[in-house]
C-alpha atoms as a PDB file:
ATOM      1  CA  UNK A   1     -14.141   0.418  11.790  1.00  0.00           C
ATOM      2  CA  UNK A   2     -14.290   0.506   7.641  1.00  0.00           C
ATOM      3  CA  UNK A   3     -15.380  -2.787   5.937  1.00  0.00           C
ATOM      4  CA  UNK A   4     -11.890  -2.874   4.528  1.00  0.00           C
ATOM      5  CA  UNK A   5     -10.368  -3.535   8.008  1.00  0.00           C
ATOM      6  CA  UNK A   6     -12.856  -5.697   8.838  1.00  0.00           C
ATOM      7  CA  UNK A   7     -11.977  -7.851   6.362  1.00  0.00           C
ATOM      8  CA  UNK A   8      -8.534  -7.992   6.797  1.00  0.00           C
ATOM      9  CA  UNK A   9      -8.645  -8.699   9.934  1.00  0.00           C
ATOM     10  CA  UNK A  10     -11.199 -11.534   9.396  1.00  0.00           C
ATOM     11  CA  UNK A  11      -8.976 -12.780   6.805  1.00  0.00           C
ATOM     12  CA  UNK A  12      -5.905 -12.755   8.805  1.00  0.00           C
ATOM     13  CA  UNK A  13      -3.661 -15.798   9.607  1.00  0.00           C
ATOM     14  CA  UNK A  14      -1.901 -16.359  12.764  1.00  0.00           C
ATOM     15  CA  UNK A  15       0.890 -18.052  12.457  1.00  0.00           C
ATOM     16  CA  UNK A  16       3.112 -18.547  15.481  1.00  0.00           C
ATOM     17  CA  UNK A  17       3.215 -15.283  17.094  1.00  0.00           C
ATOM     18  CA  UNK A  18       2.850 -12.972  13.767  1.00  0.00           C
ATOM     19  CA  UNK A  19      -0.631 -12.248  11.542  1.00  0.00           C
ATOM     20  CA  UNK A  20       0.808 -12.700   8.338  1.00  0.00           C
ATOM     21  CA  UNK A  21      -0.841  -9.932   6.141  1.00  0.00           C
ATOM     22  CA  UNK A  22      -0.443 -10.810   3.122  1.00  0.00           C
ATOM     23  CA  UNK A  23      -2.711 -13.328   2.607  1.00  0.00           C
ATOM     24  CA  UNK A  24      -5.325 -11.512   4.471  1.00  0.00           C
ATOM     25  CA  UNK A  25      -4.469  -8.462   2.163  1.00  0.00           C
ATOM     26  CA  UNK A  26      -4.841 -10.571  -1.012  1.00  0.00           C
ATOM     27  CA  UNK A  27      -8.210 -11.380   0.300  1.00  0.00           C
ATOM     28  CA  UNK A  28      -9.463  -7.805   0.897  1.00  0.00           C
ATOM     29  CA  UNK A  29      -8.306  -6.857  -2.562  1.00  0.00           C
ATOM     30  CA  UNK A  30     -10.401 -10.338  -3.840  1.00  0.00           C
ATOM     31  CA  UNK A  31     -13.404  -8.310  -2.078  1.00  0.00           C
ATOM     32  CA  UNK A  32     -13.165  -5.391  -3.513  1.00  0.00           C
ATOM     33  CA  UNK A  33     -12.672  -7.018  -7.097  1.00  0.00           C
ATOM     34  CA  UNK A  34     -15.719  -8.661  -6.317  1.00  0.00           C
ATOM     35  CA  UNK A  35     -17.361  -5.706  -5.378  1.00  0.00           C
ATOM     36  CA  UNK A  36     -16.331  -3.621  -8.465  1.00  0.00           C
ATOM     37  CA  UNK A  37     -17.337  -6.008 -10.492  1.00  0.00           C
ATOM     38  CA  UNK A  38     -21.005  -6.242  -9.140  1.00  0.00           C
ATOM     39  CA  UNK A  39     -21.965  -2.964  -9.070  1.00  0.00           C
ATOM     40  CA  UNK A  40     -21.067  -1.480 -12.435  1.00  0.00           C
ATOM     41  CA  UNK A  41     -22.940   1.674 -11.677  1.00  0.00           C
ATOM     42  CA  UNK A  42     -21.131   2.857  -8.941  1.00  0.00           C
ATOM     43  CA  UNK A  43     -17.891   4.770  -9.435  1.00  0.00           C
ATOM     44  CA  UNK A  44     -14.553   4.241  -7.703  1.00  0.00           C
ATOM     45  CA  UNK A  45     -15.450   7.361  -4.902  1.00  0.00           C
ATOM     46  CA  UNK A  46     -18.442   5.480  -3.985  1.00  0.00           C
ATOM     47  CA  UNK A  47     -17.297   2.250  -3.939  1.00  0.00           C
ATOM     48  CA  UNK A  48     -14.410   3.641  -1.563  1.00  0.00           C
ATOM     49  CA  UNK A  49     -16.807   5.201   0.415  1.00  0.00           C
ATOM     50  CA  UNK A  50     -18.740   2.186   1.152  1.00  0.00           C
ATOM     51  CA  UNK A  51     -16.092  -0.224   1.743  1.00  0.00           C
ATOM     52  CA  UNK A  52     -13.787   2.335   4.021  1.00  0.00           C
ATOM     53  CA  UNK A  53     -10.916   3.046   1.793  1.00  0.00           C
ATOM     54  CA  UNK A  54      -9.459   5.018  -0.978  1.00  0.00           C
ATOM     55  CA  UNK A  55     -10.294   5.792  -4.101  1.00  0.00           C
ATOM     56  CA  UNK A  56      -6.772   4.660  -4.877  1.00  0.00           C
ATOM     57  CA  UNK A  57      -6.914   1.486  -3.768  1.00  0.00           C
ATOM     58  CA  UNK A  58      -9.987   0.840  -5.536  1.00  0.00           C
ATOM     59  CA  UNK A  59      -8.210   1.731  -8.979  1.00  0.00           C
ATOM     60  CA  UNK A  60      -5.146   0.067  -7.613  1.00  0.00           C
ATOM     61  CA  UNK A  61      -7.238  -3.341  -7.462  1.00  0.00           C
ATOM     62  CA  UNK A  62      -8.822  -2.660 -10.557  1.00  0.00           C
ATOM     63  CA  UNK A  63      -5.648  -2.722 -12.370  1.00  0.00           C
ATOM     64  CA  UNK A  64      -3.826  -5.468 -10.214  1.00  0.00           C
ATOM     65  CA  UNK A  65      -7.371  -8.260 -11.081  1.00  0.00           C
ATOM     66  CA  UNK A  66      -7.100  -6.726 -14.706  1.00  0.00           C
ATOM     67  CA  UNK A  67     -11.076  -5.194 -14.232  1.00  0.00           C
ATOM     68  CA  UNK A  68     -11.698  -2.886 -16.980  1.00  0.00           C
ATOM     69  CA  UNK A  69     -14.902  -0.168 -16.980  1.00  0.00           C
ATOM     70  CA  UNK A  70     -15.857   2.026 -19.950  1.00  0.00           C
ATOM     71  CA  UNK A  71     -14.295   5.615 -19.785  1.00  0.00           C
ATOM     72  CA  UNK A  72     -15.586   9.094 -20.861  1.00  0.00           C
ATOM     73  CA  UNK A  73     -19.785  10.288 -21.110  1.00  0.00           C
ATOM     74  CA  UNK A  74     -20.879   6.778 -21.432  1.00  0.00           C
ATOM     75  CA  UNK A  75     -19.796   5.307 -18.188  1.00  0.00           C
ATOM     76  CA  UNK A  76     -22.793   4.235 -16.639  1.00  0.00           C
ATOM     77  CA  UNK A  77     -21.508   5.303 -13.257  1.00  0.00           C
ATOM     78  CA  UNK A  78     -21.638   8.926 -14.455  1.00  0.00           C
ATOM     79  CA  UNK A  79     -24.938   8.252 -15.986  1.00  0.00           C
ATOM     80  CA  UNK A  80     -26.187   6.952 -12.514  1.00  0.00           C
ATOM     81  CA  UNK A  81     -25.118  10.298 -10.911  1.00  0.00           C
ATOM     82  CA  UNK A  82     -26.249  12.573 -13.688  1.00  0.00           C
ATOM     83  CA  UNK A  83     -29.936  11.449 -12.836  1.00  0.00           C
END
């Protein structure tokens, strides 16, 4: 199971007879903020890779929390992987 399920469903709310998945969606896109945020160096693939989800939804997240990283040659994630 990807770390992304896992932390939905550990983040899930029961409620009567229905998980409500929102909140337990909101949280899993809190983690991967987090996660984006602490390592700079790794690029969106990677980060996707590791937490069991796509590179999309890692971008997606990055937008929604507002979490900008620098673009182009510089990026330190592509400096990371060009050594």
């Amino acid at each position: 199971m990807s770390r992304y399920r896992e932390i939905k469903k550990a983040t899930a709310e029961v409620v009567g007879v229905r998980v409500v998945r929102k909140s337990s969606t909101k949280k899993a896109h809190e983690a991967i903020r987090d996660f984006i945020v602490a390592s700079p160096a790794l690029s969106y693939r990677h980060i996707a890779d590791l937490m069991g989800c796509s590179r999309w939804l890692v971008s997606r997240v990055a937008v929604e929390f507002d979490v900008r990283r620098t673009r182009g040659r510089r990026a330190q994630a592509r400096r990371k992987e060009e050594q």
